[in-house]
N, C-alpha and C. Protein backbone atom coordinates (compact mmCIF):
# COMPACT_ATOMS: atom_id res chain seq x y z
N UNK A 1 141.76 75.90 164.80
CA UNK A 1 142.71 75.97 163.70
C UNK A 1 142.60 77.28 162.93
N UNK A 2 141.58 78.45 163.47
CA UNK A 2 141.60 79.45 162.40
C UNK A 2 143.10 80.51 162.54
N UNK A 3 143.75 80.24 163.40
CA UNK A 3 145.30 81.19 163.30
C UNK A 3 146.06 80.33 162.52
N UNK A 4 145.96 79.12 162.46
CA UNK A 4 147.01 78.37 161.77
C UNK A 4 146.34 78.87 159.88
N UNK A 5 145.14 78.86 159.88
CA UNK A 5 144.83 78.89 158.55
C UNK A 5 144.84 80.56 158.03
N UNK A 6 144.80 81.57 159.21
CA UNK A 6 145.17 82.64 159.04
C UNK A 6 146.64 82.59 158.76
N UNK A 7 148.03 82.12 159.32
CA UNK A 7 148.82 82.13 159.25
C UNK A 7 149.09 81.58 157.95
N UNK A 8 148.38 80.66 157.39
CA UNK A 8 148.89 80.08 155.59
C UNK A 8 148.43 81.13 154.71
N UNK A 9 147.59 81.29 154.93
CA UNK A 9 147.37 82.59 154.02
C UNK A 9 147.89 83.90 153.80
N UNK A 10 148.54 84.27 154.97
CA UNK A 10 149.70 85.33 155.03
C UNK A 10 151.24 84.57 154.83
N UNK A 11 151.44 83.47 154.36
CA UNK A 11 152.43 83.01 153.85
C UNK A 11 152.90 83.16 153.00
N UNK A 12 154.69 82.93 152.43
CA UNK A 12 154.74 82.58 151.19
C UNK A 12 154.12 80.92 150.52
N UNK A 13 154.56 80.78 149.38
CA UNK A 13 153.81 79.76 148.93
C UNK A 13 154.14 78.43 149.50
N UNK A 14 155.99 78.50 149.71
CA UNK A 14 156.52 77.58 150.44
C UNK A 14 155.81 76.67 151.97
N UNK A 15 156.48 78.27 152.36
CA UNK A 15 155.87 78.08 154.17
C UNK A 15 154.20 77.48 154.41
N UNK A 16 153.58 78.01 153.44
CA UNK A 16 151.77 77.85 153.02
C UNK A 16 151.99 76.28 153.29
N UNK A 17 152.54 75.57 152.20
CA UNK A 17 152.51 74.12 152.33
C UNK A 17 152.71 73.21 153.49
N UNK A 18 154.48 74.06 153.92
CA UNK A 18 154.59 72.96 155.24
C UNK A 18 153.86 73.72 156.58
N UNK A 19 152.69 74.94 156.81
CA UNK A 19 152.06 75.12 157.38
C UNK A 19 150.81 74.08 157.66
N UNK A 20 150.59 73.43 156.22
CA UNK A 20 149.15 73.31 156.07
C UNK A 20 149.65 71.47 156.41
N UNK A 21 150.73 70.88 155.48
CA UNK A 21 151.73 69.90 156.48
C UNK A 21 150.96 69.91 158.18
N UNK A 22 151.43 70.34 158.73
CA UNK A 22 151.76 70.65 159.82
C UNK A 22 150.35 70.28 160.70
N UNK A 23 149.14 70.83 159.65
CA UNK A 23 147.59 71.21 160.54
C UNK A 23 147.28 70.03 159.78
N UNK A 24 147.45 69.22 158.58
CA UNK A 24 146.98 67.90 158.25
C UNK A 24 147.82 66.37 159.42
N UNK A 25 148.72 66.73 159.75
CA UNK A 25 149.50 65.63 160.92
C UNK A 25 148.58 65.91 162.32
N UNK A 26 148.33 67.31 162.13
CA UNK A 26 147.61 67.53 163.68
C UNK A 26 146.02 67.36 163.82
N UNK A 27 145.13 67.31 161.97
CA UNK A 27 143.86 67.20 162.40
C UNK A 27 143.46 65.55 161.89
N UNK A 28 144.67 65.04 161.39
CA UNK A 28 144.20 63.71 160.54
C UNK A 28 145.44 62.74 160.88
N UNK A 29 146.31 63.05 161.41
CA UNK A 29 147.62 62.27 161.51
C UNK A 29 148.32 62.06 160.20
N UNK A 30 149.88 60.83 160.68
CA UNK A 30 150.75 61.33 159.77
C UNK A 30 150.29 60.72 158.81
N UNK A 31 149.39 59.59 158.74
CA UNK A 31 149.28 58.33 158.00
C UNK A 31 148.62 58.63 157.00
N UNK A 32 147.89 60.12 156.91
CA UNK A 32 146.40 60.74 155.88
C UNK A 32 147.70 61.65 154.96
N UNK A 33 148.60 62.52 155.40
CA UNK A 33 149.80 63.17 154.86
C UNK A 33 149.95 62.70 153.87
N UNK A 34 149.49 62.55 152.77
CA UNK A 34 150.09 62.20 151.05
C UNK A 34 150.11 63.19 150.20
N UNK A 35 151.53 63.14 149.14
CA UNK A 35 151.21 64.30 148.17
C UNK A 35 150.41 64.50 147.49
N UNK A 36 149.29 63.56 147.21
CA UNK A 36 147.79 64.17 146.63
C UNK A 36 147.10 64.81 147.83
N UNK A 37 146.91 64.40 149.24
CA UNK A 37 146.09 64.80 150.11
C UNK A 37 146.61 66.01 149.75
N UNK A 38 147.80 66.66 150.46
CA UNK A 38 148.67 67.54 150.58
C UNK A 38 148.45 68.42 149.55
N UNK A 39 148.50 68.16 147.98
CA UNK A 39 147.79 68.87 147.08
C UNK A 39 146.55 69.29 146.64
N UNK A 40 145.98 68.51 147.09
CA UNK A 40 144.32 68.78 147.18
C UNK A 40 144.39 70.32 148.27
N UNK A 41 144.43 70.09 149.49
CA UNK A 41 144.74 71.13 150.77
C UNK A 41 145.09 72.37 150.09
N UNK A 42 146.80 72.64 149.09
CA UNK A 42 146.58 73.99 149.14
C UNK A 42 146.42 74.18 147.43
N UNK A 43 145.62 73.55 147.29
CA UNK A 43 145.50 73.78 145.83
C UNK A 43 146.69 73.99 144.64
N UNK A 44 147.44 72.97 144.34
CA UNK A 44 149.09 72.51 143.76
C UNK A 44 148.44 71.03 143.35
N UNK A 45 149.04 70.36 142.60
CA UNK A 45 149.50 69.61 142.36
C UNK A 45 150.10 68.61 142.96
N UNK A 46 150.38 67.31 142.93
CA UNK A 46 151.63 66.42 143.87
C UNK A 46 152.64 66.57 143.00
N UNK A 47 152.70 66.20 140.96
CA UNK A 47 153.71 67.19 140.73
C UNK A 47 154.38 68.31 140.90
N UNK A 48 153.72 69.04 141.38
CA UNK A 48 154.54 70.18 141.99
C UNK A 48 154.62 70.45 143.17
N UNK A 49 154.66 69.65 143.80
CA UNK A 49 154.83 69.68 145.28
C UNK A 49 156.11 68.64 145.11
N UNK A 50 155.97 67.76 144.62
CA UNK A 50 157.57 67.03 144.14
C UNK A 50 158.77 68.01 143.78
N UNK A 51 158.26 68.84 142.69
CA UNK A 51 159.21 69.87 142.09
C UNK A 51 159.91 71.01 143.06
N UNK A 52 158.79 70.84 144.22
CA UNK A 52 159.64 71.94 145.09
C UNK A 52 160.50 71.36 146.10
N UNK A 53 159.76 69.98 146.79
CA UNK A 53 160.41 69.41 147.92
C UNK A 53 161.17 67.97 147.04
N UNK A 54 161.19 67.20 146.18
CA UNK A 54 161.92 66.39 145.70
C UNK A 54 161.30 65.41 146.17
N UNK A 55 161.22 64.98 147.44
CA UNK A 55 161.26 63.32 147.93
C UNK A 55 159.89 64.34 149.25
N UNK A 56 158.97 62.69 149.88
CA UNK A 56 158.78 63.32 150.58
C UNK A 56 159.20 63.19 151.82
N UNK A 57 160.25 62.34 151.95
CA UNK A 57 161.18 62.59 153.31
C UNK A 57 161.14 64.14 152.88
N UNK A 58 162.04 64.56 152.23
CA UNK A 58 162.42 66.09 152.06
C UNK A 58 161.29 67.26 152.69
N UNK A 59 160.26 66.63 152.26
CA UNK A 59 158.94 67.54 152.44
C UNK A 59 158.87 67.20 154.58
N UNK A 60 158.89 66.26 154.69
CA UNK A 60 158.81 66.13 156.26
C UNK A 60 159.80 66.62 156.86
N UNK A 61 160.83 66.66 156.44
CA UNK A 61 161.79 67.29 157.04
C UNK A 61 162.23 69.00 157.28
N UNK A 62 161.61 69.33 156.03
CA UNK A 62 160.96 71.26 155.62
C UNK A 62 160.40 71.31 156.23
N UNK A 63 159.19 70.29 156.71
CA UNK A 63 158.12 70.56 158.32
C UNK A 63 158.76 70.75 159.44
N UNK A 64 159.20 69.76 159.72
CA UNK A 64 159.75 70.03 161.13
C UNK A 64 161.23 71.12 161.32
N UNK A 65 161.86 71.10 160.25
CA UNK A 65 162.41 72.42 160.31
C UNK A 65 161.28 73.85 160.29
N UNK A 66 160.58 73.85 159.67
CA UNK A 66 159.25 75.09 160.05
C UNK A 66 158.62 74.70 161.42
N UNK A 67 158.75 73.52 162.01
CA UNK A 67 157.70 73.97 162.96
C UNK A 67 158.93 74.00 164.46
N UNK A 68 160.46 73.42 164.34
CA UNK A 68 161.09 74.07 164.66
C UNK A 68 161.34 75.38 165.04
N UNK A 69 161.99 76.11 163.95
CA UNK A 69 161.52 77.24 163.87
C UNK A 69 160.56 78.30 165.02
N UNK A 70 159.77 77.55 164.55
CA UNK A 70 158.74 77.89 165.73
C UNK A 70 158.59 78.00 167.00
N UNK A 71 158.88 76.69 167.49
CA UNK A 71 159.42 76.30 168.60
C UNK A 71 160.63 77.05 169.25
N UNK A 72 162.04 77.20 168.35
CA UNK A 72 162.67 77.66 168.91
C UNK A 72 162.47 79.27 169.16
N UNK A 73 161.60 79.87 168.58
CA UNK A 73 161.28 81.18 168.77
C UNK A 73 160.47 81.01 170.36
N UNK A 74 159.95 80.56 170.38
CA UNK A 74 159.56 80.40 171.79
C UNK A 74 160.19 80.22 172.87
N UNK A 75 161.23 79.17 172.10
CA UNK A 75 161.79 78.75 173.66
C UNK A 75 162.50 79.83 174.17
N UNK A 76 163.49 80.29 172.73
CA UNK A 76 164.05 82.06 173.19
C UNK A 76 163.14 83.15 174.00
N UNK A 77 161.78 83.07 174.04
CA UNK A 77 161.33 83.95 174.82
C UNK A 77 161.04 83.45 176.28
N UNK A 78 160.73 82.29 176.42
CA UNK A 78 160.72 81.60 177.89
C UNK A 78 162.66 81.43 178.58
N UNK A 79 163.52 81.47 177.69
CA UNK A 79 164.13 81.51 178.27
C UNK A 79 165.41 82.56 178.71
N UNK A 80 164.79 83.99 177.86
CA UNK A 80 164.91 85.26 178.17
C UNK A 80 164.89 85.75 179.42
N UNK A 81 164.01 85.24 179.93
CA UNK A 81 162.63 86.04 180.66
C UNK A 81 163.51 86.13 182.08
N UNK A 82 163.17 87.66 182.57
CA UNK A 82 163.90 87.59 183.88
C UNK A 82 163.05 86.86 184.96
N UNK A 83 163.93 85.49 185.36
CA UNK A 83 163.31 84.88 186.25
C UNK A 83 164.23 83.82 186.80
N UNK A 84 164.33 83.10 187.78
CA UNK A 84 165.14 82.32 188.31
C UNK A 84 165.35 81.14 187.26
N UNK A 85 166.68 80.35 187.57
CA UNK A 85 166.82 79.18 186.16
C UNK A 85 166.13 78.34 186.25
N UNK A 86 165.65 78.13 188.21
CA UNK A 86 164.90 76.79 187.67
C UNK A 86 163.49 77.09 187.23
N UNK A 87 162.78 78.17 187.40
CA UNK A 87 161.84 78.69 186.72
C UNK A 87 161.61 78.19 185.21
N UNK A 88 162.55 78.66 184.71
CA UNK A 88 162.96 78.87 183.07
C UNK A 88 163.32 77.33 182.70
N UNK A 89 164.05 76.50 183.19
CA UNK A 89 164.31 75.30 183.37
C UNK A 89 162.98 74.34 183.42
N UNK A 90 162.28 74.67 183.89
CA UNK A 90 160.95 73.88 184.19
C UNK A 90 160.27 74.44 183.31
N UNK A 91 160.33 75.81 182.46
CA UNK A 91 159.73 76.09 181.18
C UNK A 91 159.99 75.17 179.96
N UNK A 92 161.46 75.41 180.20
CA UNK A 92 162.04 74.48 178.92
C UNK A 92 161.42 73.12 179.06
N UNK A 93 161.93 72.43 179.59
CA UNK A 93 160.64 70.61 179.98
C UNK A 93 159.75 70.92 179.31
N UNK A 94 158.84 71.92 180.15
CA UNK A 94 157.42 71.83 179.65
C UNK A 94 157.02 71.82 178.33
N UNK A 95 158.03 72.65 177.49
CA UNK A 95 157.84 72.95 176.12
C UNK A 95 158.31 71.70 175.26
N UNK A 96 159.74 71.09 175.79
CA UNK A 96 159.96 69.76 175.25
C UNK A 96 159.18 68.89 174.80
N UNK A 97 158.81 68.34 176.22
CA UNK A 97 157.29 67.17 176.07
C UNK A 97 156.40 67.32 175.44
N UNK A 98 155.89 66.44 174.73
CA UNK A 98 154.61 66.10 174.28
C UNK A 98 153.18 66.69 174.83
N UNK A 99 153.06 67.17 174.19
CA UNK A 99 150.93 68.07 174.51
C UNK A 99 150.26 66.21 175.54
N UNK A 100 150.35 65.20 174.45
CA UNK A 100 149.76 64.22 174.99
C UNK A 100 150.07 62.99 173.57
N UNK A 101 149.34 62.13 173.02
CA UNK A 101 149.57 60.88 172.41
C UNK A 101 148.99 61.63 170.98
N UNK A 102 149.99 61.55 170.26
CA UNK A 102 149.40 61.64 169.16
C UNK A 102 149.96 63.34 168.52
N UNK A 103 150.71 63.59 169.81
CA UNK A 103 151.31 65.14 169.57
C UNK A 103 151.70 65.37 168.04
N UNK A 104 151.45 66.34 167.53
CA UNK A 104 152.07 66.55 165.98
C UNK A 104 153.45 66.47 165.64
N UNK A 105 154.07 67.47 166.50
CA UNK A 105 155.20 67.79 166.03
C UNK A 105 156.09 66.35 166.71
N UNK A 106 155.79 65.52 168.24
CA UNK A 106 156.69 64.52 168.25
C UNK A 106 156.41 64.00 167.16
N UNK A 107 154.88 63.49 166.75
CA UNK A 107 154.70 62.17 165.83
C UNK A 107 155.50 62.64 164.40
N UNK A 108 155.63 63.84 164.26
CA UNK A 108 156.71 64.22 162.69
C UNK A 108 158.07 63.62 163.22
N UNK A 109 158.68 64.30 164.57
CA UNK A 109 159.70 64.17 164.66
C UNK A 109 160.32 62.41 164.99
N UNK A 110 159.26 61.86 165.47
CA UNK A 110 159.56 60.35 164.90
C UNK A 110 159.45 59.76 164.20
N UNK A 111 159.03 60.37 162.94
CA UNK A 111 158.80 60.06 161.44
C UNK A 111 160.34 60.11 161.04
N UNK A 112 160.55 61.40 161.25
CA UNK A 112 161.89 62.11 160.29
C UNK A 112 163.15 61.02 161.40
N UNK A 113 162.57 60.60 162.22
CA UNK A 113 164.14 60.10 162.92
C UNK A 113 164.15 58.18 162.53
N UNK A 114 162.94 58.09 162.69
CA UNK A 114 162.35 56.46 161.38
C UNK A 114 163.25 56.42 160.00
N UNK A 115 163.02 57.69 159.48
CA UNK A 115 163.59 57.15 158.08
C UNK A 115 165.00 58.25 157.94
N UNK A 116 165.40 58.82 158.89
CA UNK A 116 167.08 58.63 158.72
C UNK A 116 167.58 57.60 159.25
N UNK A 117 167.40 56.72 159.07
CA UNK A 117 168.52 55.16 159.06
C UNK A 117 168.57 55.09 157.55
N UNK A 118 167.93 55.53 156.69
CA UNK A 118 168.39 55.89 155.42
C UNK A 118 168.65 56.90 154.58
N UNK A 119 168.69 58.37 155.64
CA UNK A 119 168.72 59.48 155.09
C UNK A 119 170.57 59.73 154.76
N UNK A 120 170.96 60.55 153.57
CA UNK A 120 172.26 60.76 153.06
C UNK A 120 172.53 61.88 154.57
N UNK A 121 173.93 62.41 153.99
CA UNK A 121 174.44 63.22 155.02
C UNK A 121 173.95 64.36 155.37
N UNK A 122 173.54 65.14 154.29
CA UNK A 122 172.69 66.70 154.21
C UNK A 122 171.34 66.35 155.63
N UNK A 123 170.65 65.47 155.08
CA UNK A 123 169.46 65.34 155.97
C UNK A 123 169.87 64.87 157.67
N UNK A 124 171.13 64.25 157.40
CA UNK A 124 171.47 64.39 158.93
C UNK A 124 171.82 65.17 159.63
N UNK A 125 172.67 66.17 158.98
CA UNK A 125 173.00 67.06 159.15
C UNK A 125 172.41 67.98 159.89
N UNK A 126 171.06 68.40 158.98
CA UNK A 126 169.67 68.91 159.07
C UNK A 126 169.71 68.95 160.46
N UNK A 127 169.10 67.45 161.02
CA UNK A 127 168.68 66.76 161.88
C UNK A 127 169.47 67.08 163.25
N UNK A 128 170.76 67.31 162.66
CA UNK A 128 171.56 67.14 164.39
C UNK A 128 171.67 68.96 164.29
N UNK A 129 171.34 69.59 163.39
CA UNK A 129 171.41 71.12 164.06
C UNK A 129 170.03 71.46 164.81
N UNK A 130 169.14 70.98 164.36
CA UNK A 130 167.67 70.86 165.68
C UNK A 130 168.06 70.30 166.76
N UNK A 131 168.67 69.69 166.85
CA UNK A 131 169.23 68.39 168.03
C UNK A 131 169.54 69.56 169.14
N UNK A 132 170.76 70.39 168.10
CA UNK A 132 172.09 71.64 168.73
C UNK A 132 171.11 72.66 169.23
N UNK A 133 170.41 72.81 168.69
CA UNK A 133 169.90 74.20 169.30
C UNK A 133 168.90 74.08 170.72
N UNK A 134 168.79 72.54 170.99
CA UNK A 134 167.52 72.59 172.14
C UNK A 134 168.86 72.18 173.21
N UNK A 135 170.49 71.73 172.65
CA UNK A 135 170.92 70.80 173.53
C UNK A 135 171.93 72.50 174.00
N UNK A 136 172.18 73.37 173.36
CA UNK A 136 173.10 74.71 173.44
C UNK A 136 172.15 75.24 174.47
N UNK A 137 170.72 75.48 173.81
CA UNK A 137 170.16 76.48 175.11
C UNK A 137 169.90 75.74 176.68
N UNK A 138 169.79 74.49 176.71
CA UNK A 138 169.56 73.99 177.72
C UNK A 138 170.88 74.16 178.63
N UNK A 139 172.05 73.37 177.89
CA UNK A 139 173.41 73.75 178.79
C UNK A 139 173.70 75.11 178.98
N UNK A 140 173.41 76.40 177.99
CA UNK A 140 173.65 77.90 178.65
C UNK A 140 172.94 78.11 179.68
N UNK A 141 171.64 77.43 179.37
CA UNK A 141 171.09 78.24 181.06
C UNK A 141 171.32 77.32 182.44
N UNK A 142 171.59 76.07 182.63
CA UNK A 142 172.48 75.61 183.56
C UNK A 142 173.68 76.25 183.93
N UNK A 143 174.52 76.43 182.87
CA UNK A 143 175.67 77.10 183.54
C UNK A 143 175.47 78.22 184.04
N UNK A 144 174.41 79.16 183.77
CA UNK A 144 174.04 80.17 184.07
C UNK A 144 173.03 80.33 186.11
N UNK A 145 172.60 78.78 185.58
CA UNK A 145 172.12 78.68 187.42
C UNK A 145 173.21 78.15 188.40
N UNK A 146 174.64 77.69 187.43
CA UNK A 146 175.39 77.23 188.53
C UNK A 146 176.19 78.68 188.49
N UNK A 147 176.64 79.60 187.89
CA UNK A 147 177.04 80.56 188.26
C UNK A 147 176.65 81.60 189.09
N UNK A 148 175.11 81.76 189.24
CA UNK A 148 174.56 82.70 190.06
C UNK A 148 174.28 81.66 191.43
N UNK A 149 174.61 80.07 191.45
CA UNK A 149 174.80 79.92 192.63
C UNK A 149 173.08 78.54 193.05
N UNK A 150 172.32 79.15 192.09
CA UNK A 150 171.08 78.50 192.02
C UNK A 150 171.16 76.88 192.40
N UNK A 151 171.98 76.59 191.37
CA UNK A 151 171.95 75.39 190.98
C UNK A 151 173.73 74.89 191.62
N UNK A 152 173.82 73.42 191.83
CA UNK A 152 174.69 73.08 192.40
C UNK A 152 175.86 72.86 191.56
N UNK A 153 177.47 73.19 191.57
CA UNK A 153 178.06 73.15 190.52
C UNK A 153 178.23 71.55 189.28
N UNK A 154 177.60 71.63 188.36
CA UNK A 154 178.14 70.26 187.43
C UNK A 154 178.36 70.75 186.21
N UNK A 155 178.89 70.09 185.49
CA UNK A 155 179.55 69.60 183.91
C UNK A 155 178.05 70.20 183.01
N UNK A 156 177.82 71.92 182.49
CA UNK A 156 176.41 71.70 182.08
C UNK A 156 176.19 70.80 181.09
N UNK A 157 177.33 71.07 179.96
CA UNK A 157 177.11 70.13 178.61
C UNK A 157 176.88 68.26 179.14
N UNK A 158 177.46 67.99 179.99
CA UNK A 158 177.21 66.98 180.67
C UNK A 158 175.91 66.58 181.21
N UNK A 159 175.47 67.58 181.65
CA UNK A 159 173.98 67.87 182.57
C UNK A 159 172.81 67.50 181.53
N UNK A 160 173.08 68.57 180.68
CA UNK A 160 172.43 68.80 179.23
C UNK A 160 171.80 67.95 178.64
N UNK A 161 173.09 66.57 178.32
CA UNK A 161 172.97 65.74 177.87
C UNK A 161 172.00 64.55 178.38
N UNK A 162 172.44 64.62 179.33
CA UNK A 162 171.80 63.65 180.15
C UNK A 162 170.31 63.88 180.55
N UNK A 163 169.81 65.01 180.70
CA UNK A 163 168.67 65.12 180.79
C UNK A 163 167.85 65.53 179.29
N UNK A 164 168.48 65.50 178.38
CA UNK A 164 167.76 65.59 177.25
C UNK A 164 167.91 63.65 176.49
N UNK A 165 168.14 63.40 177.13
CA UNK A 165 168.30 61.43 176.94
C UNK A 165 167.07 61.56 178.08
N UNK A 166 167.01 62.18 179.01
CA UNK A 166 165.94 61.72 179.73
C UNK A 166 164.38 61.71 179.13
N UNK A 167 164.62 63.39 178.74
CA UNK A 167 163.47 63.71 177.96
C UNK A 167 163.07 63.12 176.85
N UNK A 168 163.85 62.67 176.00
CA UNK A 168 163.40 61.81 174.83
C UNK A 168 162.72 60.49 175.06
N UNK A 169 163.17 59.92 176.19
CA UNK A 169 162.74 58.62 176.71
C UNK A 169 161.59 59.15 176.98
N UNK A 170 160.82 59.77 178.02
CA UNK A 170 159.73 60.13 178.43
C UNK A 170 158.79 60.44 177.41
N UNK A 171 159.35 61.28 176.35
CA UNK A 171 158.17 61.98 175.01
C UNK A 171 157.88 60.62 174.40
N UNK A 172 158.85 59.84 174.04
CA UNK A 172 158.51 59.22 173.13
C UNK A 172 157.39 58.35 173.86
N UNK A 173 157.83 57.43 175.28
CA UNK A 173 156.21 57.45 175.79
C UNK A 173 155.13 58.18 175.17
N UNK A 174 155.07 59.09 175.99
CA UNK A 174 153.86 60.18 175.79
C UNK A 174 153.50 60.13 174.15
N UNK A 175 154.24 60.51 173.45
CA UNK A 175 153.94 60.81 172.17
C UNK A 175 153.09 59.40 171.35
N UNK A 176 153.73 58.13 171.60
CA UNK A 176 152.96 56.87 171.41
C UNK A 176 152.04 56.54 172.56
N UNK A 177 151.55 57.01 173.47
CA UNK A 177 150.77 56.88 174.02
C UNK A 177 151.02 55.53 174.87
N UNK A 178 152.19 55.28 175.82
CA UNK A 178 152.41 54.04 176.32
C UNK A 178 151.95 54.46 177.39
N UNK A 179 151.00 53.31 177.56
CA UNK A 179 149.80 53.35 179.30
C UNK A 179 150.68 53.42 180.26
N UNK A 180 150.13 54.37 181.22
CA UNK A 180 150.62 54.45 182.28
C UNK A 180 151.89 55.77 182.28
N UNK A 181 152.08 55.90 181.35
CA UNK A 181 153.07 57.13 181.13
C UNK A 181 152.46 58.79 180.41
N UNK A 182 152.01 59.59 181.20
CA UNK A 182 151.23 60.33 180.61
C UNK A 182 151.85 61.95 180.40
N UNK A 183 151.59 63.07 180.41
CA UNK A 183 152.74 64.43 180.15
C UNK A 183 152.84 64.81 181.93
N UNK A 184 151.74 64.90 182.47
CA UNK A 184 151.81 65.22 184.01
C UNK A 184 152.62 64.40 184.56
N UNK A 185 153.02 62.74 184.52
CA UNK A 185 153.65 62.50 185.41
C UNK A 185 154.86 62.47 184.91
N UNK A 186 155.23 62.19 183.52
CA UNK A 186 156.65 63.19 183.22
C UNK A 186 156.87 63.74 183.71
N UNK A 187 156.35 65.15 183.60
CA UNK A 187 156.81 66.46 184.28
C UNK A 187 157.10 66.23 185.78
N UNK A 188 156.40 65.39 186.67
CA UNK A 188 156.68 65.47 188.00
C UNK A 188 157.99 64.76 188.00
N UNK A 189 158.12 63.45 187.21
CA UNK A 189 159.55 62.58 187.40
C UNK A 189 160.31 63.46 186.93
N UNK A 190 160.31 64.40 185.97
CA UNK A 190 161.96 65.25 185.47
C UNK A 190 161.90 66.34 186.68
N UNK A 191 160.87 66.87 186.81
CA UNK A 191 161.29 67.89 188.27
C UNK A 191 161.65 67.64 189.55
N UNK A 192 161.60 65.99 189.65
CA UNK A 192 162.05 65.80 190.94
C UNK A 192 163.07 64.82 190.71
N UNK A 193 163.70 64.68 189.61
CA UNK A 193 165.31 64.38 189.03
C UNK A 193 166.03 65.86 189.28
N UNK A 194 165.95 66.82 188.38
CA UNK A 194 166.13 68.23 188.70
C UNK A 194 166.42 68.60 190.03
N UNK A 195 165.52 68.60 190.82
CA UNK A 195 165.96 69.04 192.10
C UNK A 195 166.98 68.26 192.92
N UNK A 196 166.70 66.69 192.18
CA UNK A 196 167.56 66.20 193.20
C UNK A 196 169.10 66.05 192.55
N UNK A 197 168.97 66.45 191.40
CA UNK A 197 170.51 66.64 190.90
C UNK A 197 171.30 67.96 190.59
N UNK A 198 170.35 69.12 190.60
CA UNK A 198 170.40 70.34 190.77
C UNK A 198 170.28 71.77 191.83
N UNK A 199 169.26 71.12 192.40
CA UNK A 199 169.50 72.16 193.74
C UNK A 199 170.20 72.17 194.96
N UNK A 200 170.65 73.29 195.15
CA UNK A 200 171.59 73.01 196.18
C UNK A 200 170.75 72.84 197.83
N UNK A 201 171.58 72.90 198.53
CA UNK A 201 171.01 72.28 199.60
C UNK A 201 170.85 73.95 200.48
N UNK A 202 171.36 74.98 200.32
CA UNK A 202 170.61 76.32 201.18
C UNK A 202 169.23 76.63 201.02
């Protein structure tokens, strides 16, 4: 954890918090996450940790938009990269899924999707532009393997969809830790869905 705690300290005060967010879900889980814990950590207040984030849905949701963020900076560089789609394609998966049971960022992101069945519109909102940005880059680079021929011609936004319904089914396994479902054999069942719905036959 010393880059993550290097990284709060070169923060602003904001980012500091849902950094330190972020390394309390990953060294203690979500269940230890309280605005006193949380204030104790970067030295604030839970009053003022209220005053900045309001609610602490609000505060979980500033997380996973920061650790978003994050994420999507990455995925932009894996899926830059000059290399064949299904290469890059089998990057993207990899980065999707879950590390293993207990993953941080799923176990936030099934927090924040728990309590929008009562979140107003703003927070859904929120919610479905993270959704957009993993479901946009996945269908650009499909269309991009059925144009150079890679990949066999289909519907990408169609494609997209459907295999990101796949992936959610699988993480959320993984992420709750349901026996018998682990990140390795994910990865083998979506890559050999992939091939068999994506590659062509030369």
């Amino acid at each position: 954890m010393a880059d993550a705690a290097r990284t709060r300290r070169n923060a602003p005060p904001r980012e500091e918090v849902l950094a330190a967010a972020m390394e309390m879900i990953a060294e203690r889980g979500l269940e230890k996450l309280t605005m006193a814990a949380l204030g104790r950590e970067v030295g604030m207040s839970s009053g003022h940790l209220l005053y900045y984030f309001g609610s602490k849905d609000e505060l979980l949701l500033r997380t996973l938009e920061w650790s978003e963020s994050r994420l999507g900076a990455e995925r932009g560089r894996l899926l830059t990269r000059t290399a064949p789609a299904r290469e890059r394609l089998d990057a993207y998966v990899a980065l999707y899924v879950p590390d293993g049971h207990r993953d941080p960022h799923w176990t936030l992101w099934l927090e924040v999707w728990n309590r929008s069945l009562n979140a107003g519109e703003d927070a859904r909102d929120r919610q479905a532009a993270i959704e957009g940005a993993w479901h946009r880059d996945l269908a650009a680079l499909v269309a991009e393997g059925v144009s150079r021929g890679e990949f066999r011609p289909v519907d990408a936004d169609r494609f997209a969809a459907r295999l990101r319904a796949l992936l959610d089914g699988f993480s959320i396994h993984v992420a709750t830790g349901l026996r018998g479902t682990d990140r390795e054999q994910v990865l083998a069942h979506v890559g050999e869905f992939i091939s068999d719905a994506l590659l062509t036959d030369a």
